[in-house]
Protein backbone atom coordinates (compact mmCIF):
# COMPACT_ATOMS: atom_id res chain seq x y z
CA UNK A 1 26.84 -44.05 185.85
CA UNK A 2 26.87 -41.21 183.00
CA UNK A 3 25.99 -40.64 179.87
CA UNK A 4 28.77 -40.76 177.07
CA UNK A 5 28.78 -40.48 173.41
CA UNK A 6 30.28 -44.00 172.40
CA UNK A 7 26.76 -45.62 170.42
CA UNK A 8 27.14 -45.46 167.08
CA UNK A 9 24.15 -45.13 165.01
CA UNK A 10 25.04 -47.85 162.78
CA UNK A 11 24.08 -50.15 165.91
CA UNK A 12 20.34 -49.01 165.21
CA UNK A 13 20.68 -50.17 161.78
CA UNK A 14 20.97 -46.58 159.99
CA UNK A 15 23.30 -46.30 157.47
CA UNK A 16 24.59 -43.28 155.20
CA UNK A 17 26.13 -40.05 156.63
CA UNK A 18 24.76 -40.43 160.07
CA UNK A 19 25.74 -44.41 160.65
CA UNK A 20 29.00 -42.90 162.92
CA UNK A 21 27.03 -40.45 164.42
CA UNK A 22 27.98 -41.31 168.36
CA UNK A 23 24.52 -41.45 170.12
CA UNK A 24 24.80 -41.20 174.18
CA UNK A 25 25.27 -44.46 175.82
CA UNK A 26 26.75 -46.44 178.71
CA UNK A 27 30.03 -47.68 178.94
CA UNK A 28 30.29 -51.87 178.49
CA UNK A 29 32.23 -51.94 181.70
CA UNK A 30 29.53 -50.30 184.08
CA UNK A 31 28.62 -52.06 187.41
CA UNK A 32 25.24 -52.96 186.17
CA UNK A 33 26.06 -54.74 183.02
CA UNK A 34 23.94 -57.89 184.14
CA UNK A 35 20.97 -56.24 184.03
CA UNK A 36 21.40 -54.83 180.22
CA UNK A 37 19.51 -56.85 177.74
CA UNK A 38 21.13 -59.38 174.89
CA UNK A 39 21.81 -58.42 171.40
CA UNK A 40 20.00 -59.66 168.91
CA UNK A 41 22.55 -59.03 165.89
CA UNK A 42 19.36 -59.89 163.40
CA UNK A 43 16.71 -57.56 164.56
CA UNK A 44 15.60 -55.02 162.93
CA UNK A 45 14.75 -51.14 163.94
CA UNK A 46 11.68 -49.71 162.66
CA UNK A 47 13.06 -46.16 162.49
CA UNK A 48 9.43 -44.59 163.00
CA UNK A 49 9.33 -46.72 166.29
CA UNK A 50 13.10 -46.14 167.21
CA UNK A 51 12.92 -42.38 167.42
CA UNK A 52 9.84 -41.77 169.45
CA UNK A 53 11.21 -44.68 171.61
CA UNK A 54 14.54 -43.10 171.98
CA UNK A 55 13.51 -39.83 172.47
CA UNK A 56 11.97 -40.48 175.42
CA UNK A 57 14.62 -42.18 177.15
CA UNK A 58 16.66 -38.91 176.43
CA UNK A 59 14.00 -36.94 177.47
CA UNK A 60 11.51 -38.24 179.24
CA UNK A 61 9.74 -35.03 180.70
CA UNK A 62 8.14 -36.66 183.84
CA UNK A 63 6.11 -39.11 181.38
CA UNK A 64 6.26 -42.65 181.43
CA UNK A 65 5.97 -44.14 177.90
CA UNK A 66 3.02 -46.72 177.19
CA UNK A 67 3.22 -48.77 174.21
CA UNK A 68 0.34 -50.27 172.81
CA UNK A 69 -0.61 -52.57 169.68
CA UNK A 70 -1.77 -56.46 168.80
CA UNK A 71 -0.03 -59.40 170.13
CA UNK A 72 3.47 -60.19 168.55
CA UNK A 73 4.00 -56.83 166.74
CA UNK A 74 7.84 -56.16 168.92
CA UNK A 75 6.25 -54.01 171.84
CA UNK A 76 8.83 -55.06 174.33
CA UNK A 77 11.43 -56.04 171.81
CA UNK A 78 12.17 -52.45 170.67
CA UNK A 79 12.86 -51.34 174.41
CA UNK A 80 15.08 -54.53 175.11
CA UNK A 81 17.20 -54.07 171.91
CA UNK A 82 17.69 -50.20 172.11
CA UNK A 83 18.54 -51.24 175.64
CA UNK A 84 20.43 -53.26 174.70
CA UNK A 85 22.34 -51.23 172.29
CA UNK A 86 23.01 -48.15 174.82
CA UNK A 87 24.14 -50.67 177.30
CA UNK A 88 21.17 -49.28 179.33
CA UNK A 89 19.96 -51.48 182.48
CA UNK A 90 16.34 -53.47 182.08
CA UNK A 91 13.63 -54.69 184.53
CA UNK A 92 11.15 -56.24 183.33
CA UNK A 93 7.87 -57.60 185.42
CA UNK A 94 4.85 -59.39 183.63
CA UNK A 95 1.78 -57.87 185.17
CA UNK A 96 -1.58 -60.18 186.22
CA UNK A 97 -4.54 -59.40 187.74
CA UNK A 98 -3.98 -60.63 191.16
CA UNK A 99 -0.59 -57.82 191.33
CA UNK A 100 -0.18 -55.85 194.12
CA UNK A 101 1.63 -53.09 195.12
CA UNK A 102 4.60 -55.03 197.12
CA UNK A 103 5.00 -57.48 194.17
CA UNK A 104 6.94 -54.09 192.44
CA UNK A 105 7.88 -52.05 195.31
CA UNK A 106 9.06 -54.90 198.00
CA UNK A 107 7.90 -56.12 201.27
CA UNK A 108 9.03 -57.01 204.94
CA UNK A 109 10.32 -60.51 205.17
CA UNK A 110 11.43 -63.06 208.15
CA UNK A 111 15.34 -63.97 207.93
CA UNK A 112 17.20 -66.56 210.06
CA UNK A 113 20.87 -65.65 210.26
CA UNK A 114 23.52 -68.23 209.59
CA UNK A 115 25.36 -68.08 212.21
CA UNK A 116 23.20 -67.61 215.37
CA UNK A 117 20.10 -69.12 213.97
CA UNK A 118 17.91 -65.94 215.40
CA UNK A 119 15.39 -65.00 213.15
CA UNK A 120 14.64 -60.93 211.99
CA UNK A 121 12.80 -59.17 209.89
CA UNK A 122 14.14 -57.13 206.61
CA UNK A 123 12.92 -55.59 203.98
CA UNK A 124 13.19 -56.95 200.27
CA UNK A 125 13.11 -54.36 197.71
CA UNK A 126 11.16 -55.24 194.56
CA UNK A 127 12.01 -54.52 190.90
CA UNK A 128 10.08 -51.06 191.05
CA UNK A 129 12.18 -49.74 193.85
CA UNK A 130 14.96 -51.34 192.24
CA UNK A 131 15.10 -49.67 189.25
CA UNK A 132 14.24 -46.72 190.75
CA UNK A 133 17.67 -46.73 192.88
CA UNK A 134 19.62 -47.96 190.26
CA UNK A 135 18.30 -45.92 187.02
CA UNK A 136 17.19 -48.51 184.76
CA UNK A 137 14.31 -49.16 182.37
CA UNK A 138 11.72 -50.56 184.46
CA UNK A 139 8.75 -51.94 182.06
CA UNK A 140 5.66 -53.37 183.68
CA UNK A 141 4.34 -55.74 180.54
CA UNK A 142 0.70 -56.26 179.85
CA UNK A 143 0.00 -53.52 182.08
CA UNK A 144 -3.68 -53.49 181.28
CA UNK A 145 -4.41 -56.35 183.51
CA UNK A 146 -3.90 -54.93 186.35
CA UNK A 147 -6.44 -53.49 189.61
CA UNK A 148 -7.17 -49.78 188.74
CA UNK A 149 -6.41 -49.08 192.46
CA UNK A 150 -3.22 -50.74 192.00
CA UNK A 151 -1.88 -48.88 188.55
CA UNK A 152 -3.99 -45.69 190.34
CA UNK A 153 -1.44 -46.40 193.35
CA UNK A 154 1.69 -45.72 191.23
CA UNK A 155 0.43 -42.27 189.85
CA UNK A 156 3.83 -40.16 191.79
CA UNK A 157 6.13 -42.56 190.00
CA UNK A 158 4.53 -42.49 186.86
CA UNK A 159 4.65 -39.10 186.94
CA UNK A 160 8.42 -38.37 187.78
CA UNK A 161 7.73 -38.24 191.39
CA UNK A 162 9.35 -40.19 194.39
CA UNK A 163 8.12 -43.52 195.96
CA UNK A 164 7.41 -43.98 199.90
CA UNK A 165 7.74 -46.80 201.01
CA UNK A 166 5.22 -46.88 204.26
CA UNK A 167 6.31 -50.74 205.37
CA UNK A 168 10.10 -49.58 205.50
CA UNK A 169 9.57 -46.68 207.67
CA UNK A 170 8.79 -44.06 205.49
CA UNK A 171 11.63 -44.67 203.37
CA UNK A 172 11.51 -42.20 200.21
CA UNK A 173 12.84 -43.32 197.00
CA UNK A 174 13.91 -40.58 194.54
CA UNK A 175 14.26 -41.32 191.20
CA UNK A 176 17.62 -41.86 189.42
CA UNK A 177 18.10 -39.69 186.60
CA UNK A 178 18.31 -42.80 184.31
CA UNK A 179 15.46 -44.50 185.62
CA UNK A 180 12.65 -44.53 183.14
CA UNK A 181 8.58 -45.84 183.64
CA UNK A 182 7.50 -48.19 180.41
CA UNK A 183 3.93 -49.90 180.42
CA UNK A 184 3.00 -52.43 177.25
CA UNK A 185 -0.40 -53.07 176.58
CA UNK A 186 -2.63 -54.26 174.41
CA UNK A 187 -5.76 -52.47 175.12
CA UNK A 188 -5.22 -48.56 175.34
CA UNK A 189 -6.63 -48.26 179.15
CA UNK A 190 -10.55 -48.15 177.85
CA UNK A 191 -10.60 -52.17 178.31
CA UNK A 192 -11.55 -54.58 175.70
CA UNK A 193 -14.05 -55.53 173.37
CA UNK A 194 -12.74 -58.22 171.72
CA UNK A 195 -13.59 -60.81 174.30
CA UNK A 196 -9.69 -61.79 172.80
CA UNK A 197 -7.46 -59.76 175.85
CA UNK A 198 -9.31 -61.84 178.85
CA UNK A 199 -8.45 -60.05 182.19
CA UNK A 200 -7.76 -56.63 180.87
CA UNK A 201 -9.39 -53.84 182.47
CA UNK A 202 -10.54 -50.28 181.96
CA UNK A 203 -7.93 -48.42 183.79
CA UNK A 204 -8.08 -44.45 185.91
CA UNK A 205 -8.02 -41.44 183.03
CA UNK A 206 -5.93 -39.72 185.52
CA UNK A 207 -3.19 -42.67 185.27
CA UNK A 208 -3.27 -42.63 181.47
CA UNK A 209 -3.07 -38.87 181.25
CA UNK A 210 0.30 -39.32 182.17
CA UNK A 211 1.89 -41.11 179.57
CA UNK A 212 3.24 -40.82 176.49
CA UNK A 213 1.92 -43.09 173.88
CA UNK A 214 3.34 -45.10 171.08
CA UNK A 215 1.21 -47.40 168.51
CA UNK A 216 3.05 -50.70 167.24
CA UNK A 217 2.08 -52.14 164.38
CA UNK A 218 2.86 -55.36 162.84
CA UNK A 219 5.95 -54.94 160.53
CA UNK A 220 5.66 -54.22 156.93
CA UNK A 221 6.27 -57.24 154.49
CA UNK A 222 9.67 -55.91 153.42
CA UNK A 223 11.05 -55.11 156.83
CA UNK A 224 9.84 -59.05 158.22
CA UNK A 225 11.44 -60.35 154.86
CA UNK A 226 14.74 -58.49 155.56
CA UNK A 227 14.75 -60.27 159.33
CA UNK A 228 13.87 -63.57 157.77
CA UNK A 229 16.61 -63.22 154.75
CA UNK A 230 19.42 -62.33 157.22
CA UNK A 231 18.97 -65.07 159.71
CA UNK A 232 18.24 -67.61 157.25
CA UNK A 233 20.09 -66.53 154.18
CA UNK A 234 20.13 -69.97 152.44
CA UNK A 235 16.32 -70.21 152.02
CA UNK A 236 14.78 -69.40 148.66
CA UNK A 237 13.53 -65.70 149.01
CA UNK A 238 10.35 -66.27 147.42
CA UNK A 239 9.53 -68.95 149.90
CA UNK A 240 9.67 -66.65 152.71
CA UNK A 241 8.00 -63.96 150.78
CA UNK A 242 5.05 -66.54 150.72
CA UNK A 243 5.39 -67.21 154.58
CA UNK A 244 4.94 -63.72 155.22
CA UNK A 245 1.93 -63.31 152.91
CA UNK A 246 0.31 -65.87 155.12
CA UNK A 247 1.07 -64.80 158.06
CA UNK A 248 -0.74 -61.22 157.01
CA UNK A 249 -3.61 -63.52 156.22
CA UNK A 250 -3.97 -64.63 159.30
CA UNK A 251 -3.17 -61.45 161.06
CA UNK A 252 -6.14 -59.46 158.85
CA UNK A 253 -8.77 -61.93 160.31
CA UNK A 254 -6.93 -61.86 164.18
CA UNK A 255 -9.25 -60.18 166.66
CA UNK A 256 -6.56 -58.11 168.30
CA UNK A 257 -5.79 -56.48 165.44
CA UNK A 258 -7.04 -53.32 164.86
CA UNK A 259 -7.15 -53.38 161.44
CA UNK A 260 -8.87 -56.37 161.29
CA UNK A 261 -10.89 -57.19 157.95
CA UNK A 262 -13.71 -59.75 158.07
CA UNK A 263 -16.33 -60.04 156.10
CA UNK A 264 -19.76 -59.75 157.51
CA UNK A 265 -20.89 -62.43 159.85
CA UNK A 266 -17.60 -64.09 159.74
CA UNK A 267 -15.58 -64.60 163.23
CA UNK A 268 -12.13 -63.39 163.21
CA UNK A 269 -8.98 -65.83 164.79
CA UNK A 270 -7.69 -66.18 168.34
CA UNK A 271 -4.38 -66.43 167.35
CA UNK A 272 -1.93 -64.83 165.25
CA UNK A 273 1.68 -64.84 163.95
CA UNK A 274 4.27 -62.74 165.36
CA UNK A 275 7.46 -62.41 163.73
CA UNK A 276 9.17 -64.51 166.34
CA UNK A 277 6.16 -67.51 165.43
CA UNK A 278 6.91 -66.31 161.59
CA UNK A 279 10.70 -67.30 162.00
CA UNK A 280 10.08 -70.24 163.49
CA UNK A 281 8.24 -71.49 160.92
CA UNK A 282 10.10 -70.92 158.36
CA UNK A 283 13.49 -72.24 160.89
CA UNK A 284 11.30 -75.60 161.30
CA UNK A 285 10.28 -75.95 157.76
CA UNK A 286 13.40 -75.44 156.27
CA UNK A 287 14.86 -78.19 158.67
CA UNK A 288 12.59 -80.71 157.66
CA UNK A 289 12.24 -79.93 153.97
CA UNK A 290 16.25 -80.63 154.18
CA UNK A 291 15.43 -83.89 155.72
CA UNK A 292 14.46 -86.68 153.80
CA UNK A 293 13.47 -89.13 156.57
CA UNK A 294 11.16 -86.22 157.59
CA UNK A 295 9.77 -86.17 153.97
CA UNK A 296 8.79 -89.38 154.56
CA UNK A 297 7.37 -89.23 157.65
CA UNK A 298 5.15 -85.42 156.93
CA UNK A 299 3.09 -85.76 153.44
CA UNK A 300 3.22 -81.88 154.31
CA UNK A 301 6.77 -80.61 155.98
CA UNK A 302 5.38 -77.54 155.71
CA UNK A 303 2.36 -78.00 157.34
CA UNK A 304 3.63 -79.76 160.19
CA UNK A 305 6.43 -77.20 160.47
CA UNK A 306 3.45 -74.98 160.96
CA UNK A 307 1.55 -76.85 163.34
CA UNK A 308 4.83 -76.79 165.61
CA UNK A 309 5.22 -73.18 165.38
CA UNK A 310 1.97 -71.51 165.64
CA UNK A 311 -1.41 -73.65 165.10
CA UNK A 312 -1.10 -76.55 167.52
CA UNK A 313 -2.25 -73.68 169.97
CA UNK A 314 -5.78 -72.99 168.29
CA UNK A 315 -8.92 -74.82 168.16
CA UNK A 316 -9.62 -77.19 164.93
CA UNK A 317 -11.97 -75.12 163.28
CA UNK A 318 -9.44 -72.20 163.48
CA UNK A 319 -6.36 -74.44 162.47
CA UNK A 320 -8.15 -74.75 159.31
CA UNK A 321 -8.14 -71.88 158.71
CA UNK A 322 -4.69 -70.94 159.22
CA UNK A 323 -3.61 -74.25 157.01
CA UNK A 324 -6.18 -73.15 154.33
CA UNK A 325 -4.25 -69.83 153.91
CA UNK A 326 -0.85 -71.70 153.85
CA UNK A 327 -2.03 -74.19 151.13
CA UNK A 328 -4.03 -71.17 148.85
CA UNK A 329 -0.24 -69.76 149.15
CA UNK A 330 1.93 -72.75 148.09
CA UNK A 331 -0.42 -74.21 146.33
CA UNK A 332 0.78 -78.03 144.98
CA UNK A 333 3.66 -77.80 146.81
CA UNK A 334 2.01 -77.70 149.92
CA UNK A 335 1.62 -81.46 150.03
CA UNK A 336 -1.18 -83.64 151.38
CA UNK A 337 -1.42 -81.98 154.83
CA UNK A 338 -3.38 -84.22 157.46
CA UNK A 339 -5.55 -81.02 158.56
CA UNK A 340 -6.75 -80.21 155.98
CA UNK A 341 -7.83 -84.00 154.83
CA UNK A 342 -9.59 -84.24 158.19
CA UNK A 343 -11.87 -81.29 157.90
């Protein structure tokens, strides 16, 4: 499977004289098509994300590529949708801290054959190997979670080098030239101080020193209001311009973020809106503000709408909060919202 210029660049969302530019990509008839990644025909490519991203899956220069930033701000989504775009295959593997190394690079296994019944042993590869063999994306998610020893253990392959497998005789796996190392994280390897990231760990220097590394940031106002506006054109613009003032309330006082501003003395949030809890707010609300049963039944549409998509997850003190912000923003409109009565 080889590289051909047949992206255009008006997939990534850039327009003018270099929209037709052909980027390299993989043809849409290749042999591993299942393992490429939907499109998402609303999302939307933060160019100062896109070309770092990019660039290393051209040219990768024995580095893997860690990205790192706050809950919800589109670490994985870039690499699934540019993925997705260059027809490029994806594995993807959520990391925890109990992970070891034959969860990603396989294991011996007992088999019973159909049609004798006698039982032997194999070997399953696992997604690591996989992609490895195959030349696709591999990204290990939340990587910061897992045993030093373990992410310490993958130090050949993070580096461009081969894999041995030791349980499957000494098998060597070199990589494909397509195969590319991806870690997401929220911490940047030096473990947390939040208390908010429970689990994460400080991880080997040595491991770290061999990556690449990309901040993500939450999206600006104007690029979240473009997503919103194209997948839900028929909503009043200034409504979602409110939503997303709001929501970068609540993300200035989330503990993950940052650039978190609290005042002194005052505790930041536990959770936060991403722009995938964002749009479903605004999805939710708009349904029931069309609905006039559901009028009757929410004094606040909105505020249930909101208790759907984000706060129902939070402690009452900090759904407050959240529902104070919302109310500050709409103001009257806002209706009589039962949260904030019972405070």
């Amino acid at each position: 499977m080889n590289f051909q210029n047949i992206i255009p660049m008006s997939s990534f969302g850039v327009v003018g004289n270099e929209a037709q530019v052909m980027a390299p990509g993989f043809p849409a008839d290749h042999e591993l098509m299942e393992l490429v990644p939907s499109i998402n025909p609303h999302y939307f490519f933060r160019t100062i994300l896109r070309l770092p991203v990019m660039n290393f899956l051209y040219s990768h220069g024995g580095d893997f590529l860690s990205l790192v930033g706050p809950t919800g701000a589109g670490k994985t989504s870039i690499l699934e949708q540019i993925a997705a775009r260059l027809r490029w295959p994806f594995r993807k593997v959520n990391a925890h801290s109990r992970m070891e190394m034959p969860e990603l690079v396989g294991s011996t296994s007992l088999e019973c054959e159909q049609a004798t019944g006698d039982q032997r042993t194999s070997f399953r590869y696992g997604p690591l190997a996989l992609a490895m063999k195959e030349g696709a994306i591999f990204v290990l998610d939340e990587a910061d979670v897992l045993d030093p020893s373990v992410f310490a253990g993958l130090n050949a392959v993070l580096e461009g080098g081969a894999l041995v497998l030791a349980e499957n005789g000494g098998e060597i796996i070199y990589p494909h030239p397509n195969f590319r190392m991806v870690i997401t994280s929220n911490t940047r390897g030096q473990g947390d101080d939040t208390g908010l990231h429970g689990g994460t760990m400080a991880q080997n220097l040595a491991t770290w020193d061999r990556c690449r590394m990309i901040e993500v940031p939450y999206m600006s106002k104007a690029e979240e209001l473009q997503i919103l506006s194209s997948t839900m054109p028929k909503v009043d613009v200034a409504i979602l311009e409110k939503m997303i003032d709001i929501a970068n309330d609540v993300r200035k006082q989330f503990v993950g973020n940052p650039e978190m501003e609290l005042k002194p003395g005052q505790p930041g949030l536990t959770i936060t809106f991403s722009t995938r809890s964002l749009l479903r707010w605004a999805r939710i609300a708009s349904t029931y503000n069309a609905n006039a049963s559901a009028k009757a039944v929410f004094p606040s549409p909105m505020g249930q709408a909101l208790r759907e998509a984000l706060t129902n997850r939070a402690d009452k003190a900090m759904r407050v909060v959240v529902h104070t912000f919302a109310k500050d923003g709409f103001g009257a409109a806002w209706g009589a919202d039962p949260v904030l009565q019972a405070a």
